[in-house]
C-alpha atoms as a PDB file:
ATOM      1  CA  UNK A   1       0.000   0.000   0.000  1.00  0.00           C
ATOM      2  CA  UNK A   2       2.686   2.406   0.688  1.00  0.00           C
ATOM      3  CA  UNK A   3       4.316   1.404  -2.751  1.00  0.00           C
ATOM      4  CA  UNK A   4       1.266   2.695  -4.603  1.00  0.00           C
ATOM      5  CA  UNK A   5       0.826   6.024  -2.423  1.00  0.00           C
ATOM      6  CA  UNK A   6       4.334   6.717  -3.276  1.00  0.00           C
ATOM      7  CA  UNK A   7       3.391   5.972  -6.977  1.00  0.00           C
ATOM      8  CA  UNK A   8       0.300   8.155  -7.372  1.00  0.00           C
ATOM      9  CA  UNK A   9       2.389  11.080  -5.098  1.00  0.00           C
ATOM     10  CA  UNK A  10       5.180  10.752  -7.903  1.00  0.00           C
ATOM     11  CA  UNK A  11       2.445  10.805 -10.873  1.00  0.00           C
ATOM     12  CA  UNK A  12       0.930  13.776  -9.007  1.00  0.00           C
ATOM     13  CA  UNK A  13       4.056  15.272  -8.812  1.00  0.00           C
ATOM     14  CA  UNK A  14       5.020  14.569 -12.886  1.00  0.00           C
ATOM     15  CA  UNK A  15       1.291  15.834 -13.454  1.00  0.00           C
ATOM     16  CA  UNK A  16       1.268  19.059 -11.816  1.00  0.00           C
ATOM     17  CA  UNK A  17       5.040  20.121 -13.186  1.00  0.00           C
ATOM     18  CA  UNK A  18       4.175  19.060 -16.632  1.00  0.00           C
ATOM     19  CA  UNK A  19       1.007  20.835 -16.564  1.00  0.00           C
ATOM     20  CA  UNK A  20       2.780  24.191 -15.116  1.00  0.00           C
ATOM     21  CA  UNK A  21       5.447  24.670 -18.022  1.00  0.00           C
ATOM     22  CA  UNK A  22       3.806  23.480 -20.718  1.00  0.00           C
ATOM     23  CA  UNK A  23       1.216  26.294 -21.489  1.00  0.00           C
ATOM     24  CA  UNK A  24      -1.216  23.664 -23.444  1.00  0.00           C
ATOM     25  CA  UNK A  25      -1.482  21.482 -21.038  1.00  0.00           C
ATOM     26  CA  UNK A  26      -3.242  22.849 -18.143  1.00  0.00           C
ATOM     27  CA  UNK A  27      -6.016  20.009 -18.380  1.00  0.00           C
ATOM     28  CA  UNK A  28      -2.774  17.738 -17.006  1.00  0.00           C
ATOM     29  CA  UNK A  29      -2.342  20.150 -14.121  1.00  0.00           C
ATOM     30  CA  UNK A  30      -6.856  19.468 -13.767  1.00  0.00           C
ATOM     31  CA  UNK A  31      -5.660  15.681 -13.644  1.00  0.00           C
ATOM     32  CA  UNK A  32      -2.551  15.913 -11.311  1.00  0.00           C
ATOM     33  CA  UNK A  33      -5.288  18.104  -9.158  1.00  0.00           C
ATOM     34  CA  UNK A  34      -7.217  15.152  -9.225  1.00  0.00           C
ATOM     35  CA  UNK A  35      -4.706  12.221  -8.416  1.00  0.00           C
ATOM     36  CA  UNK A  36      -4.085  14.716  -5.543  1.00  0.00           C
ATOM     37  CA  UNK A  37      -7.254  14.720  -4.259  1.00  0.00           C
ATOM     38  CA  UNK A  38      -7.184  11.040  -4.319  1.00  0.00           C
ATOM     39  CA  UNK A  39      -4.130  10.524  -2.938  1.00  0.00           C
ATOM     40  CA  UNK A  40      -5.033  12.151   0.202  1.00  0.00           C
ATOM     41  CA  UNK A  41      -8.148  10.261   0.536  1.00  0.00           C
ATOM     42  CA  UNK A  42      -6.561   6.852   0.394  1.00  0.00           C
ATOM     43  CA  UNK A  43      -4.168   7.957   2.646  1.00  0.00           C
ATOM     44  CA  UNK A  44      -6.687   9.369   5.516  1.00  0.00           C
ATOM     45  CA  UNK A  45      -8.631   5.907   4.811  1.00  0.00           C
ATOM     46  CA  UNK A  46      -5.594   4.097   5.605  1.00  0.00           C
ATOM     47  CA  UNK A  47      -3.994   6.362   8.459  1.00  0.00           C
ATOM     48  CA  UNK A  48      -7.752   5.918  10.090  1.00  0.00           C
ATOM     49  CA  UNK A  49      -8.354   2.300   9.697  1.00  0.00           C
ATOM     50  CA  UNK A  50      -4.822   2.424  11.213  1.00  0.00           C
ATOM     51  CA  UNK A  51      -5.686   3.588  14.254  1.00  0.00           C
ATOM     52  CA  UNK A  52      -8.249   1.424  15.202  1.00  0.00           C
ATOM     53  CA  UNK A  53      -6.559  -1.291  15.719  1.00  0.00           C
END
């Protein structure tokens, strides 16, 4: 699991920078935005179900 948050936070990363100098692309910024968003998400879900053990 942390082998494929590490992977999407890399794509994210590639996204975003890709997105900010090229001036066409700003719809891969949108996706690295996205991949983000989802990132974080599977993250909290696994830092919660974590702690309950």
């Amino acid at each position: 699991m942390v082998a494929l948050l590490g992977f999407l936070l890399a794509v994210w990363l590639v996204c975003v920078v890709i997105g900010i100098a090229v001036k066409g692309l700003i719809w891969l910024l949108v996706v690295g935005a996205i991949l983000f968003v989802a990132t974080a998400a599977v993250g909290f879900v696994k830092r919660k179900s974590l702690g309950h053990r």
